[in-house]
C-alpha atoms as a PDB file:
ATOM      1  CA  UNK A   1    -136.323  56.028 -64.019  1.00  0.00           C
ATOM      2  CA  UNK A   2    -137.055  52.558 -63.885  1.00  0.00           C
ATOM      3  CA  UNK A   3    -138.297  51.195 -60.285  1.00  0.00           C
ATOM      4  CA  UNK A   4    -138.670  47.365 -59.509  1.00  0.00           C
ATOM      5  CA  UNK A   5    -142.048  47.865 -57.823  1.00  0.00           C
ATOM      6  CA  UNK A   6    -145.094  45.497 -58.403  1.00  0.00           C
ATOM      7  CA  UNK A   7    -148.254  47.718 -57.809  1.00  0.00           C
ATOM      8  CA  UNK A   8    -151.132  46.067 -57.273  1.00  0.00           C
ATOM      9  CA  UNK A   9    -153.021  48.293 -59.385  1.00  0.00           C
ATOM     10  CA  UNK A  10    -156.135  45.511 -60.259  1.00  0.00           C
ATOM     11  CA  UNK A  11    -156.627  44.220 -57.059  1.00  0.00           C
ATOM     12  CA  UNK A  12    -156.657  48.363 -55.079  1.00  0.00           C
ATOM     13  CA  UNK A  13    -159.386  49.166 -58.533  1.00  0.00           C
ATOM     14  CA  UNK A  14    -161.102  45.692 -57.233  1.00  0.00           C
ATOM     15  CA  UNK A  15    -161.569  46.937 -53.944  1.00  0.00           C
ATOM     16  CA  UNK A  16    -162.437  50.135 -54.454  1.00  0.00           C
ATOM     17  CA  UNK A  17    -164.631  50.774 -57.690  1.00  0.00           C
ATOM     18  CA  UNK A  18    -167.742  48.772 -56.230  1.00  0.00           C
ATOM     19  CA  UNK A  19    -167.573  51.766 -53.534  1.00  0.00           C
ATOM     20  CA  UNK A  20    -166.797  54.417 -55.540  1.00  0.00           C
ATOM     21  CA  UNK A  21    -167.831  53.842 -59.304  1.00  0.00           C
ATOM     22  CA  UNK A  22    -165.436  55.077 -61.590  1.00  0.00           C
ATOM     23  CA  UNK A  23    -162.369  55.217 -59.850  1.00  0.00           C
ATOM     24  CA  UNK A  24    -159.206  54.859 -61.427  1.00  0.00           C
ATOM     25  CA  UNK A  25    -155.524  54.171 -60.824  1.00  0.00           C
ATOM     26  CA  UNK A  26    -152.283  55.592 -61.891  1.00  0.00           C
ATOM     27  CA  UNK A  27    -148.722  55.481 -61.317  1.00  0.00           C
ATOM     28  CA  UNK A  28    -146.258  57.508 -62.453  1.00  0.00           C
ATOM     29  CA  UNK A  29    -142.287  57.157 -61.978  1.00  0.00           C
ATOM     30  CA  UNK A  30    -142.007  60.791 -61.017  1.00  0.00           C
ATOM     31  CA  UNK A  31    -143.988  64.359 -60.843  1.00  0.00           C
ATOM     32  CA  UNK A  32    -143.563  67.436 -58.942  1.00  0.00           C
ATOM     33  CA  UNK A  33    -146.626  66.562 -56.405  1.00  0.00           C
ATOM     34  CA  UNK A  34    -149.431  63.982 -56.252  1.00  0.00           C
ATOM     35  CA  UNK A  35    -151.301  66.999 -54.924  1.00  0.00           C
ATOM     36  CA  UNK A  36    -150.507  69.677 -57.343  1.00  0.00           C
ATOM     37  CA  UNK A  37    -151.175  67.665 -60.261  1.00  0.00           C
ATOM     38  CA  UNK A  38    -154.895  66.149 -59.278  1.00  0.00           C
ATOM     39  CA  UNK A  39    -155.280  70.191 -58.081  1.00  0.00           C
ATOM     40  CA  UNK A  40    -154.302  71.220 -61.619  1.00  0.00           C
ATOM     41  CA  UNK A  41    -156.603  68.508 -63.452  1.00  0.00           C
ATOM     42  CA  UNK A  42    -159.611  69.669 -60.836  1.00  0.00           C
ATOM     43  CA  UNK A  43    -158.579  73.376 -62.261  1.00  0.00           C
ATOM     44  CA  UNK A  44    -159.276  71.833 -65.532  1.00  0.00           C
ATOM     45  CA  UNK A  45    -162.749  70.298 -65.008  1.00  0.00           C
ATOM     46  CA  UNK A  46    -161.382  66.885 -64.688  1.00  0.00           C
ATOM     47  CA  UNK A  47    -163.283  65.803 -61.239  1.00  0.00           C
ATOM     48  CA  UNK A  48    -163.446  62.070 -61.313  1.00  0.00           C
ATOM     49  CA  UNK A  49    -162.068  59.936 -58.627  1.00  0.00           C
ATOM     50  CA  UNK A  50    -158.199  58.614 -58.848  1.00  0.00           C
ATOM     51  CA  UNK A  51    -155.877  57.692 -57.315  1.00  0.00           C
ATOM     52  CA  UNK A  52    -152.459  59.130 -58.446  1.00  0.00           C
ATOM     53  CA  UNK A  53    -149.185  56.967 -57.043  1.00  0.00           C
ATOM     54  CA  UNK A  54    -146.209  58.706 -57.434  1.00  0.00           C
ATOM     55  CA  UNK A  55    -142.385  56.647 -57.541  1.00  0.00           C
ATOM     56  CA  UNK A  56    -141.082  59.974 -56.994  1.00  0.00           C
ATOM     57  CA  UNK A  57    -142.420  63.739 -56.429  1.00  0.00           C
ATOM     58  CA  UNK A  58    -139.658  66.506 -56.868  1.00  0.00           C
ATOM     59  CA  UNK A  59    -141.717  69.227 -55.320  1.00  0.00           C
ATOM     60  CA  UNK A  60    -143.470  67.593 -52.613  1.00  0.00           C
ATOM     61  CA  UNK A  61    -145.572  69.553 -50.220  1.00  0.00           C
ATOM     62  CA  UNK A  62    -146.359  69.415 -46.529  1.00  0.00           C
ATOM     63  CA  UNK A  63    -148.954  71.435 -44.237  1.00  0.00           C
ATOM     64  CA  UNK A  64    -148.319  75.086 -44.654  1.00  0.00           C
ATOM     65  CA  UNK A  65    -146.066  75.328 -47.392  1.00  0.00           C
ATOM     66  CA  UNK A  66    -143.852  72.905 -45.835  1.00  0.00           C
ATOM     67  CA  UNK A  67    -141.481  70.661 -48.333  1.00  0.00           C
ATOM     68  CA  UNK A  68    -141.581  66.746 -48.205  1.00  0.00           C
ATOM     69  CA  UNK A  69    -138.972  65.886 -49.064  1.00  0.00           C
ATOM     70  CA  UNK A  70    -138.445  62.901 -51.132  1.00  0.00           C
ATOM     71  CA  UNK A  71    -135.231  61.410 -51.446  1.00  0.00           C
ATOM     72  CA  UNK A  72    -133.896  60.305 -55.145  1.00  0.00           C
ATOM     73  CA  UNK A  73    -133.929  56.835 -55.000  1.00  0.00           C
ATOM     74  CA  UNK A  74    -130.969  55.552 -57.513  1.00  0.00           C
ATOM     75  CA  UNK A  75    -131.848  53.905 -60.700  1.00  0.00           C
ATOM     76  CA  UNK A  76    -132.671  49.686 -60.139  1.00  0.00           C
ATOM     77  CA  UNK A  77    -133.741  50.870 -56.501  1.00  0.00           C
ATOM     78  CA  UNK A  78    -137.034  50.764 -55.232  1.00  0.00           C
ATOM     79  CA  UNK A  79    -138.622  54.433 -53.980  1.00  0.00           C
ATOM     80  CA  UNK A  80    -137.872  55.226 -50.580  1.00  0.00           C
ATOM     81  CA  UNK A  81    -141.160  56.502 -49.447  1.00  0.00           C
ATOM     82  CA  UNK A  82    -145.043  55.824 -50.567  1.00  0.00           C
ATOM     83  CA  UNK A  83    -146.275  59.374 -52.189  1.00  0.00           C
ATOM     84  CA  UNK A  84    -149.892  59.307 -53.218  1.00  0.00           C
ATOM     85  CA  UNK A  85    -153.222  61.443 -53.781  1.00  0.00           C
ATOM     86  CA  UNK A  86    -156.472  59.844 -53.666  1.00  0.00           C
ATOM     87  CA  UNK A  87    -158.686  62.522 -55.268  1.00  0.00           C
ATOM     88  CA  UNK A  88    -162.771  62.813 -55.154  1.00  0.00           C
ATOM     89  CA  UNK A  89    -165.904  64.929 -55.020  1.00  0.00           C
ATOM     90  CA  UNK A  90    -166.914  65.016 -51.624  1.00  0.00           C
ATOM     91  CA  UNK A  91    -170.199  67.023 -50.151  1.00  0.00           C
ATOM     92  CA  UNK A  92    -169.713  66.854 -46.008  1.00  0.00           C
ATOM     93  CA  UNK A  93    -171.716  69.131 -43.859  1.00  0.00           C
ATOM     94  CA  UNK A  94    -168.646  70.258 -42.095  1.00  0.00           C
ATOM     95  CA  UNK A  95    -165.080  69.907 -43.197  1.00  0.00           C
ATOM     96  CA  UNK A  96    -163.625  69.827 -40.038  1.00  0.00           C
ATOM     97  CA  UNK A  97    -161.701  66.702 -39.065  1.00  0.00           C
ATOM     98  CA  UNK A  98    -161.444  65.229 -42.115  1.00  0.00           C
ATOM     99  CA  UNK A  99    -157.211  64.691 -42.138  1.00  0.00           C
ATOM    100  CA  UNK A 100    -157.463  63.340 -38.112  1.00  0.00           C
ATOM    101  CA  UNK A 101    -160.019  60.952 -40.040  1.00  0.00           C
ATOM    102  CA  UNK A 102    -157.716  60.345 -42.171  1.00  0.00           C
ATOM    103  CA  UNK A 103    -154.616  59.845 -40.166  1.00  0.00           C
ATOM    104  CA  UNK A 104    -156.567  57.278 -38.146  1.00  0.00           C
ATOM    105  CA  UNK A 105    -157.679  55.011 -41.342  1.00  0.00           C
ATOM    106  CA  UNK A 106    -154.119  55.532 -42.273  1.00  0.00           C
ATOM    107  CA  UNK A 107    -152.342  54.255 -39.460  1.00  0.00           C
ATOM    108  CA  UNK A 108    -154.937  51.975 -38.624  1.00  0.00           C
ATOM    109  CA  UNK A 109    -153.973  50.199 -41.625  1.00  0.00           C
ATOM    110  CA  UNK A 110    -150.240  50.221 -40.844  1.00  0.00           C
ATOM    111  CA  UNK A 111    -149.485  49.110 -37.601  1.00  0.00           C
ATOM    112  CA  UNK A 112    -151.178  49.190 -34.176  1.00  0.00           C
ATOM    113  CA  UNK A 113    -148.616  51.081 -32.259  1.00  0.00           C
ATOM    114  CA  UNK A 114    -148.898  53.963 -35.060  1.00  0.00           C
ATOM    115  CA  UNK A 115    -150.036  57.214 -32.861  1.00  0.00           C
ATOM    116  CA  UNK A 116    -151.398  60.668 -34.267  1.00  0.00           C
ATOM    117  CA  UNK A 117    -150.041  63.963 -34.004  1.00  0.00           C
ATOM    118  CA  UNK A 118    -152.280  66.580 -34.267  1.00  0.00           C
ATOM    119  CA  UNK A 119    -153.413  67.868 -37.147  1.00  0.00           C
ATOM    120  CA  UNK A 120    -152.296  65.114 -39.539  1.00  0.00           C
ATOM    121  CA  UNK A 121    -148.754  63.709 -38.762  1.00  0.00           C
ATOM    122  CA  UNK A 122    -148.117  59.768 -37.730  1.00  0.00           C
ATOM    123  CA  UNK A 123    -145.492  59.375 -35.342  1.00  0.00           C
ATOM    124  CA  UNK A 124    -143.491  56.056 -34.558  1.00  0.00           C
ATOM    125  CA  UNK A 125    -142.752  56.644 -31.068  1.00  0.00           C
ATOM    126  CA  UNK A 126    -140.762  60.265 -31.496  1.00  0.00           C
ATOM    127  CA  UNK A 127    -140.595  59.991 -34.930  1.00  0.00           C
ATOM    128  CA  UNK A 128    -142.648  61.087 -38.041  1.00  0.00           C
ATOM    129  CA  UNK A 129    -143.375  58.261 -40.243  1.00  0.00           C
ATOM    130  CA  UNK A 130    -145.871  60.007 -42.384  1.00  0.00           C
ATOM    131  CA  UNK A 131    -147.885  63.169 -43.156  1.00  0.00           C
ATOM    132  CA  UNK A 132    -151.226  64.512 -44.677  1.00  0.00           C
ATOM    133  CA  UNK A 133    -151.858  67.049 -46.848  1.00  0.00           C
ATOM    134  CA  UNK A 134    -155.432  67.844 -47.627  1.00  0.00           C
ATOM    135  CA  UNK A 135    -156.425  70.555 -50.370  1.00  0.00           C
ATOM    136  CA  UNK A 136    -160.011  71.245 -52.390  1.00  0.00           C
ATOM    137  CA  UNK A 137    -161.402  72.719 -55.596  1.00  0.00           C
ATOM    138  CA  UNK A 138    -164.572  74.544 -56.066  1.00  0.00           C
ATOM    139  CA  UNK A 139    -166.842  74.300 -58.985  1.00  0.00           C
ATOM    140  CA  UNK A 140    -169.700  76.215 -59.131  1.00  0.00           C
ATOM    141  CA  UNK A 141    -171.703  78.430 -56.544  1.00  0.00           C
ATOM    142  CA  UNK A 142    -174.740  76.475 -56.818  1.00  0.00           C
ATOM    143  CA  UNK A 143    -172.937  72.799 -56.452  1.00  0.00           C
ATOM    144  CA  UNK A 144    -171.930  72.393 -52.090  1.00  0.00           C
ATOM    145  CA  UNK A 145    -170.031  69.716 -53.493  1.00  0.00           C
ATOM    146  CA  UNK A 146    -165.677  69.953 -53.642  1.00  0.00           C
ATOM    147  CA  UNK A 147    -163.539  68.170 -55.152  1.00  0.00           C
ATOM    148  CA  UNK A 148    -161.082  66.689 -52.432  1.00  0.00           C
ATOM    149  CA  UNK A 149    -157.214  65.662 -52.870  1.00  0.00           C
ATOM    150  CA  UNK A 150    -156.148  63.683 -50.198  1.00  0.00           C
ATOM    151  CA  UNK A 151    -152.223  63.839 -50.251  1.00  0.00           C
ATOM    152  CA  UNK A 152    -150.588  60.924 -48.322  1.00  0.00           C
ATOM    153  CA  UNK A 153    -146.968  60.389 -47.891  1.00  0.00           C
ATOM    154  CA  UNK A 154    -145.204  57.546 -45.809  1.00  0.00           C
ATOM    155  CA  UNK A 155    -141.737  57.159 -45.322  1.00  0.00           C
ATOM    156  CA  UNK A 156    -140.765  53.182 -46.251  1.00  0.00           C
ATOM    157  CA  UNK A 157    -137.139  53.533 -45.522  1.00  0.00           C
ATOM    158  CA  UNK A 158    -135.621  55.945 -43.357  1.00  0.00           C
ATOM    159  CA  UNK A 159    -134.888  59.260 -44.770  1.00  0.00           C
ATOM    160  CA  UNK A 160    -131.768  61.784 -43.846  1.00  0.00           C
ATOM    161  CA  UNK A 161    -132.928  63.856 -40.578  1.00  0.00           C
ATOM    162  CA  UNK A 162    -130.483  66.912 -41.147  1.00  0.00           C
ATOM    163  CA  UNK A 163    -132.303  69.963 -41.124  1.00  0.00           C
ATOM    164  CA  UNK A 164    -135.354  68.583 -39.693  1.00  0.00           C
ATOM    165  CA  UNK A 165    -137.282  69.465 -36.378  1.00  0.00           C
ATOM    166  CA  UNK A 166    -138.710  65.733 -35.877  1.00  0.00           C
ATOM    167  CA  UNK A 167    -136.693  62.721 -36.418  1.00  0.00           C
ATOM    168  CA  UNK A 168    -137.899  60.792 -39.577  1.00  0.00           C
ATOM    169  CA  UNK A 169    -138.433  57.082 -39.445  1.00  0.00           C
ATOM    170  CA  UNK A 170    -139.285  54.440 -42.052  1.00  0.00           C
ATOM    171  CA  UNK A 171    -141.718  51.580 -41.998  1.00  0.00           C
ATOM    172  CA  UNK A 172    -138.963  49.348 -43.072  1.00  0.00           C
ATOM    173  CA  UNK A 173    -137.722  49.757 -38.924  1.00  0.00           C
ATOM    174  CA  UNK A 174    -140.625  48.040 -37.576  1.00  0.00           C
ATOM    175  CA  UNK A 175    -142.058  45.795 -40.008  1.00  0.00           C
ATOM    176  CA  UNK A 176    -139.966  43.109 -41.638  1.00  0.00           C
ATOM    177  CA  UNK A 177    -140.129  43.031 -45.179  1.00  0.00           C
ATOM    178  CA  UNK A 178    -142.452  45.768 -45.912  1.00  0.00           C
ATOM    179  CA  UNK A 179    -143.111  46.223 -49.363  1.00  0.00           C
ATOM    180  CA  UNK A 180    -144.125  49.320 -50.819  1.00  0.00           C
ATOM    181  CA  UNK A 181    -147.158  48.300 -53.438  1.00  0.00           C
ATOM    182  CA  UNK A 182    -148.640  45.667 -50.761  1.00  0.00           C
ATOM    183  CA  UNK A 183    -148.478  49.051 -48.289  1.00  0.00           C
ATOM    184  CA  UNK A 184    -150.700  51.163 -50.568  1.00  0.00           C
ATOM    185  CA  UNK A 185    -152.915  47.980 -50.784  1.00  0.00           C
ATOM    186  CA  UNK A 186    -153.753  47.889 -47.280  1.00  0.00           C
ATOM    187  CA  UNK A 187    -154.001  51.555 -47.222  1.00  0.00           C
ATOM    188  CA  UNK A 188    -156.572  52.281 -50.236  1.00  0.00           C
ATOM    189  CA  UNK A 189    -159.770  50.686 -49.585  1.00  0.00           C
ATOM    190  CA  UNK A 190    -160.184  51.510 -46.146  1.00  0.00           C
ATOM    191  CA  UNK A 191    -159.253  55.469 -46.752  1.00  0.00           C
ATOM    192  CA  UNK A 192    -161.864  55.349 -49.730  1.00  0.00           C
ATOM    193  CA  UNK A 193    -164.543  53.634 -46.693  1.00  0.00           C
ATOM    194  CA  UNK A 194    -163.547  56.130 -44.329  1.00  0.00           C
ATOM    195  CA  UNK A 195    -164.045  59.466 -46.483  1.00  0.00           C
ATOM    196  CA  UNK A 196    -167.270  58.118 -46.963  1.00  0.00           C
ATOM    197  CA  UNK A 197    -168.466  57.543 -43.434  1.00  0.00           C
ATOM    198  CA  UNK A 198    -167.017  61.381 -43.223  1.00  0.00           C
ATOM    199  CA  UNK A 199    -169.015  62.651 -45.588  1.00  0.00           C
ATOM    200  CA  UNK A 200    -172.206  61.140 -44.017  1.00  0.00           C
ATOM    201  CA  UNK A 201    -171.258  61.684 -40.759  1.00  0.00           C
ATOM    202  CA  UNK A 202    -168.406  64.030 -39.894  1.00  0.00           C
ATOM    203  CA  UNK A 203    -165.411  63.663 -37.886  1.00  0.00           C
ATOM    204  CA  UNK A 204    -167.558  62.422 -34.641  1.00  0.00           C
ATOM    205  CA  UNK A 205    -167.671  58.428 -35.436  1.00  0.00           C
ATOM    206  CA  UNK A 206    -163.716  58.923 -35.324  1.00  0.00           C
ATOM    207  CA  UNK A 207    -163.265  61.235 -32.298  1.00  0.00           C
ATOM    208  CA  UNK A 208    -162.539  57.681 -29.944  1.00  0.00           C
ATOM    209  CA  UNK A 209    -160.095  56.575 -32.343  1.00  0.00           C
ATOM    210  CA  UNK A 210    -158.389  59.385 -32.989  1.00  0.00           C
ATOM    211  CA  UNK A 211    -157.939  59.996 -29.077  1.00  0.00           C
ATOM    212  CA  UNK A 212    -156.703  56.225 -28.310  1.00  0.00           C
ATOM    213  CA  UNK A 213    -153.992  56.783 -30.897  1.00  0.00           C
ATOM    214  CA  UNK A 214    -153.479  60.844 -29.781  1.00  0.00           C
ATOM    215  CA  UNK A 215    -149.592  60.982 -29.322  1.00  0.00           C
ATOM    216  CA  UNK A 216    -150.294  64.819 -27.648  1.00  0.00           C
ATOM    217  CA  UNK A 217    -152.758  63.177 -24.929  1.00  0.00           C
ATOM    218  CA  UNK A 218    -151.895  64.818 -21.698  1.00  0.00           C
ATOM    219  CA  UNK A 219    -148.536  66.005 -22.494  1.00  0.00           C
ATOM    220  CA  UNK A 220    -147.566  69.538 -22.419  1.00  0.00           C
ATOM    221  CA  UNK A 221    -147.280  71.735 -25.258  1.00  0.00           C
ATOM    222  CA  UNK A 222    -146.914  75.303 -26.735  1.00  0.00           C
ATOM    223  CA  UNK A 223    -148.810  76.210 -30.121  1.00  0.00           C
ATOM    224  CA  UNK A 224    -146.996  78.068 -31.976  1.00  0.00           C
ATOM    225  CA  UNK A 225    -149.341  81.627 -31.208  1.00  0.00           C
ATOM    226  CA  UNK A 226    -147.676  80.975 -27.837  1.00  0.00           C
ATOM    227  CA  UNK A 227    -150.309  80.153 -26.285  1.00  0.00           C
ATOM    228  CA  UNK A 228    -148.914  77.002 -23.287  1.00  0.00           C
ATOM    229  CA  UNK A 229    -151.228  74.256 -21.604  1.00  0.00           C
ATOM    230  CA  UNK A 230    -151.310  70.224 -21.796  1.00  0.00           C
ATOM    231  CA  UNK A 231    -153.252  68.985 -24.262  1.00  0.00           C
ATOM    232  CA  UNK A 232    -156.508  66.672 -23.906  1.00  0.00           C
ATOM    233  CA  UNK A 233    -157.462  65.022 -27.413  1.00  0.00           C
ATOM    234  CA  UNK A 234    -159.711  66.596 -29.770  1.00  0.00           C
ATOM    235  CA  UNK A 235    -163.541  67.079 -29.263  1.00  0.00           C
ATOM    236  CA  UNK A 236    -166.051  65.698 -31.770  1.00  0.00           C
ATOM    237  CA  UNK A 237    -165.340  68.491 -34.313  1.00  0.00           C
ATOM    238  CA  UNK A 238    -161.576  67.652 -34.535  1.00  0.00           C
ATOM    239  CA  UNK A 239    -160.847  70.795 -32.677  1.00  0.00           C
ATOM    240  CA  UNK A 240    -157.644  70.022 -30.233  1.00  0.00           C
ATOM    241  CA  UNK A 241    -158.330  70.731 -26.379  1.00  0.00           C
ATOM    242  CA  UNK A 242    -155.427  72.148 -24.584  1.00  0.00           C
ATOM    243  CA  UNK A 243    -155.808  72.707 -21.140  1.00  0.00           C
ATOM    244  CA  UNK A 244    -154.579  76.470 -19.112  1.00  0.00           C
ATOM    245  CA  UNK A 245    -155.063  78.289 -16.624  1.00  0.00           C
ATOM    246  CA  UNK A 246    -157.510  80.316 -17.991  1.00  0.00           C
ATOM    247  CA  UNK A 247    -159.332  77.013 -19.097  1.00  0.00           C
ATOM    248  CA  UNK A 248    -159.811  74.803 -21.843  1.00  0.00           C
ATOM    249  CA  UNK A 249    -158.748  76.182 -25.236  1.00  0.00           C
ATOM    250  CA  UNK A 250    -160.420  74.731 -28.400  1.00  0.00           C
ATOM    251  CA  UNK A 251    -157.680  74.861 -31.488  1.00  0.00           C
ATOM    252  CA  UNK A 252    -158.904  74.723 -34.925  1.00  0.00           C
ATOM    253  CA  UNK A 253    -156.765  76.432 -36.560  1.00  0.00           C
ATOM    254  CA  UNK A 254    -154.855  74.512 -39.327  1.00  0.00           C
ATOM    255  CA  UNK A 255    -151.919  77.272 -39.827  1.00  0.00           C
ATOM    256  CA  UNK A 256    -151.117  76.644 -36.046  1.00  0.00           C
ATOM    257  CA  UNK A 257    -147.914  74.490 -34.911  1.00  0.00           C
ATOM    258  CA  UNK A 258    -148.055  72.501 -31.924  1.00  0.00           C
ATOM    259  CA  UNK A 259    -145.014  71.478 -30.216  1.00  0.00           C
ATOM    260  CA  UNK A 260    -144.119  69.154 -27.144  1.00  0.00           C
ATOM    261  CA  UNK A 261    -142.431  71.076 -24.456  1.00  0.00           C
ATOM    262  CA  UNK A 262    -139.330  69.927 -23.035  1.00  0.00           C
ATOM    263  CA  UNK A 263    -139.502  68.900 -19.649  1.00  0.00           C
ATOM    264  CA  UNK A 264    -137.943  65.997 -17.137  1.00  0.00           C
ATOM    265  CA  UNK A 265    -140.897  64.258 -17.428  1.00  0.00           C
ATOM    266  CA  UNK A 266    -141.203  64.049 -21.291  1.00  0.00           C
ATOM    267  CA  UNK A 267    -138.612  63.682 -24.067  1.00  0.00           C
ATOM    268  CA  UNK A 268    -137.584  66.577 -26.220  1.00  0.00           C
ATOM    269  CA  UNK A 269    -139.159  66.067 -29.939  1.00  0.00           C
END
């Protein structure tokens, strides 16, 4: 497979390795995940940080076994969506929040009308444009440190919606002329500069941000426990806030689903 894509592979190691000393790049024109291979080199004592670009992944995964799915982009064409895995050792005091961190460096970078669906979808309006996948490797009882992969994937052109319960959209919509290796440019060095402000501080510097781009904010919703209420943002943990009529309920759990419910007041999603 032979993609026309410039990567900007000196200029992303240019602006990261004075932040985080030997990090490397790579691309590859196809693997089965981003993810599963930087979990299998972790598996194999290989911990430094890289950055692993994918053209395309045949056995892309989402949150909770999900599939991304990665269309095959013909021969001559350029990929149709941005698949990468930044991967690093990481020592936070808490884990929680980190892909809402994430998300919000992410679509920070993108576009300014990019909101956040909890836990770590970005929606264009109704539509997912992108998802997070976040996994870690221990080594060692007496080391608190992990090793992270941060799995990133960003649709650039619109992908086929059959079979899917959200609407896909591209970048390629809404911004004229995007180009794929100038996308994962601006996306790099500010992910690397926000996993580092997480690991010193935690999800709470990001707990404003994440709630001004919160595409859930006061719209009702039903996890998928059953439990019903309208949600209210996330609190400085990362934990989402749905009111009921019982009271507030804090949601941490990563294996639940959270979905809009339909109403005259709010589109179906």
């Amino acid at each position: 497979m032979n993609h026309p894509v410039r990567w900007p592979l000196e200029a992303i190691w240019e602006a990261v390795s004075p932040i985080l000393p030997g990090f490397t790049v790579e691309v590859l024109p196809q693997i089965d995940s981003t993810n599963t291979e930087l979990m299998r080199r972790a598996r194999a004592g290989r911990l430094e940080p890289v950055l692993l670009v994918a053209e395309q992944q045949t056995a892309g995964r989402g949150r909770m076994g999900r599939q991304w799915l990665s269309a095959e982009t013909p021969s001559g064409h350029k990929p149709m969506a941005l698949t990468f895995s930044l991967g690093l050792p990481l020592a936070p005091q808490d884990w929680s929040g980190l892909s809402l961190a994430v998300g919000v460096s992410v679509a920070q970078s993108l576009h300014p009308q990019i909101r956040l669906k909890w836990p770590n979808d970005l929606w264009w309006h109704d539509r997912k444009l992108a998802g997070i996948l976040i996994e870690t490797a221990n080594w060692g009882v007496a080391n608190t440190s992990r090793y992270v992969v941060i799995g990133v994937g960003i649709n650039i052109f619109t992908p086929e919606s059959a079979g899917l319960s959200t609407p896909p959209v591209g970048l390629a919509e809404f911004i004229s002329g995007v180009d794929i290796g100038q996308t994962l440019a601006h996306v790099v060095a500010p992910l690397v500069h926000v996993v580092q402000v997480f690991e010193g501080h935690g999800f709470a510097p990001f707990q404003a941000q994440f709630n001004a781009l919160d595409a859930l904010a006061q719209v009702p919703v039903t996890l998928s426990d059953g439990l019903q209420g309208v949600a209210q943002g996330v609190d400085a943990s990362g934990a989402l806030l749905v009111a009921t009529p019982t009271g507030v309920q804090r949601v941490t759990s990563s294996e639940v689903s959270v979905r809009v419910q339909p109403g005259p007041n709010y589109e179906q999603l």
